[in-house]
Protein backbone atom coordinates (compact mmCIF):
# COMPACT_ATOMS: atom_id res chain seq x y z
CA UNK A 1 78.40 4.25 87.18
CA UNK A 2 81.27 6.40 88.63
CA UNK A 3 78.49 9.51 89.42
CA UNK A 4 75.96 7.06 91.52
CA UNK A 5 78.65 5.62 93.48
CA UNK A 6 79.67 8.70 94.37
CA UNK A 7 76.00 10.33 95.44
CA UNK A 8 74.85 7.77 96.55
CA UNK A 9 74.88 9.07 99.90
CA UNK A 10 73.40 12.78 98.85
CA UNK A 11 70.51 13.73 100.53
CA UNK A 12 69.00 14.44 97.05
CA UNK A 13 68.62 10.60 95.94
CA UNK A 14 66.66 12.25 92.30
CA UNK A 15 69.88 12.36 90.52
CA UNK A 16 71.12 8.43 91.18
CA UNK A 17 67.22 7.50 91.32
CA UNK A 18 67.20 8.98 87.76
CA UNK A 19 70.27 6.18 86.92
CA UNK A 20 68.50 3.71 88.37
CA UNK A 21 65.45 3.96 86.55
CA UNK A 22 67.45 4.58 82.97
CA UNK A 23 69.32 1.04 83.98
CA UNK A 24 65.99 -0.88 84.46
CA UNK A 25 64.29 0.73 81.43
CA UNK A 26 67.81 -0.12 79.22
CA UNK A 27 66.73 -3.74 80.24
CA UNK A 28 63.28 -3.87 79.89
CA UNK A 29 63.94 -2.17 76.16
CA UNK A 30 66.13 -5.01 75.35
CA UNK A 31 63.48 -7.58 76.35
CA UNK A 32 60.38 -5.79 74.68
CA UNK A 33 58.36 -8.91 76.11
CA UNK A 34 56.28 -8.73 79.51
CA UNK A 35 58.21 -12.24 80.10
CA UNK A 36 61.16 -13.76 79.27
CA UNK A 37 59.36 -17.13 78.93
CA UNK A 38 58.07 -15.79 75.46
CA UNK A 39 61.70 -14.98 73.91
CA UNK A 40 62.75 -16.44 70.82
CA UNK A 41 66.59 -17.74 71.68
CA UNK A 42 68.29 -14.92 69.51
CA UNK A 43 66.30 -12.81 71.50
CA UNK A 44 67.07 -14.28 74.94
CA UNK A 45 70.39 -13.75 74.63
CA UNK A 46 70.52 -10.13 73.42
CA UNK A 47 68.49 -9.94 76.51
CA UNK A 48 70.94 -11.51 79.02
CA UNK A 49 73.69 -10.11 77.32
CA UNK A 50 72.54 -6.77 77.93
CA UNK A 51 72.71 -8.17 81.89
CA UNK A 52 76.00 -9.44 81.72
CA UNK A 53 77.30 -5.62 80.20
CA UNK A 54 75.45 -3.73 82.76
CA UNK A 55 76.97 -6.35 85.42
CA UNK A 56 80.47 -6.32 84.51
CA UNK A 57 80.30 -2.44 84.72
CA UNK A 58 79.63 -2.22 88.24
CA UNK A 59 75.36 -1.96 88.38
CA UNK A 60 75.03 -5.02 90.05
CA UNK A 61 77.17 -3.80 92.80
CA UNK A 62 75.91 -0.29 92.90
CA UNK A 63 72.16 -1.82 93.15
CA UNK A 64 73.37 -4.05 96.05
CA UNK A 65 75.08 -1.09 97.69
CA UNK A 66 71.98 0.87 97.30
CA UNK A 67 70.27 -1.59 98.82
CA UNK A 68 72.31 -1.60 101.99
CA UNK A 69 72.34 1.47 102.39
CA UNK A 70 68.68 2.79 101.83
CA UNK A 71 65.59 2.30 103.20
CA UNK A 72 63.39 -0.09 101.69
CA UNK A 73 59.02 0.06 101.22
CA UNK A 74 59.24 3.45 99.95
CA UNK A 75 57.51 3.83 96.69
CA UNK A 76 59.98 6.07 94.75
CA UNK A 77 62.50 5.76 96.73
CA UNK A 78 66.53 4.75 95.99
CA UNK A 79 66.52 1.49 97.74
CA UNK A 80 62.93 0.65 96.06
CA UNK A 81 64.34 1.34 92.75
CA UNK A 82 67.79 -0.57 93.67
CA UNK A 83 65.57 -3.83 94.46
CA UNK A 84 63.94 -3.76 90.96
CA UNK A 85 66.69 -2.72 89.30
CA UNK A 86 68.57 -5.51 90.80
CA UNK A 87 65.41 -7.75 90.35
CA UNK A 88 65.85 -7.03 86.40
CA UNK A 89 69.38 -7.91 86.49
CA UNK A 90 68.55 -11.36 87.80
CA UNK A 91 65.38 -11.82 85.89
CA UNK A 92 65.67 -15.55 84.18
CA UNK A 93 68.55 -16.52 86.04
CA UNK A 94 71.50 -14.62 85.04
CA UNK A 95 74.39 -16.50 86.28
CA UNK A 96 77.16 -13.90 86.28
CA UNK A 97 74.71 -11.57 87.99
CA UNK A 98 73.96 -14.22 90.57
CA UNK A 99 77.12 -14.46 91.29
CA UNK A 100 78.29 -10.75 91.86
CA UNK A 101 75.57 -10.48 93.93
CA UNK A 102 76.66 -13.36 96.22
CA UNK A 103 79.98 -11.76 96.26
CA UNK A 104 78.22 -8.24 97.24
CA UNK A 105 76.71 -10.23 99.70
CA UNK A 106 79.42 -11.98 101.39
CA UNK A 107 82.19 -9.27 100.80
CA UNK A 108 82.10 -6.53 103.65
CA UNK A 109 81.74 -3.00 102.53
């Protein structure tokens, strides 16, 4: 996470886009469904899990940072990528994600 905090301001976003899109595709892996609704309960929580690692090492707050700090409605783009990304991490309710996000949220840069 260390290396897209610290380009995240390059003018080149392909390098952290690339991290972005290896988070999101980490998650949808460890789903394997198009839904969560469809998860057996073993399964579910492999799933959110997988969340609550990728949260407690700072993706969560590098998605939200992307997000403040790129444009957004940009196919392709970093801040597009940040909002799914971010949209995965809170996919069926992830509570510690929720709740890093509310501190991104509320917590000044």
């Amino acid at each position: 996470m260390r290396f897209a905090f610290d380009h995240n301001f390059d003018t080149d976003e392909r390098s952290v886009l690339r991290v972005f899109i290896a988070l999101r595709a980490s998650l949808l892996l460890a789903r394997n469904e198009a839904s969560t609704d469809h998860l057996s309960v073993s399964e579910f929580e492999a799933y959110e899990g997988k969340q609550a690692f990728l949260n407690a090492k700072g993706v969560t707050t590098l998605a939200c940072r992307a997000i403040a700090t790129h444009p957004i409605g940009s196919p392709g783009s970093l801040g597009d990528e940040a909002v799914t990304l971010l949209c995965e991490l809170l996919n069926a309710g992830n509570v510690t994600v929720q709740v890093r996000v509310y501190y991104a949220l509320r917590t000044p840069s």
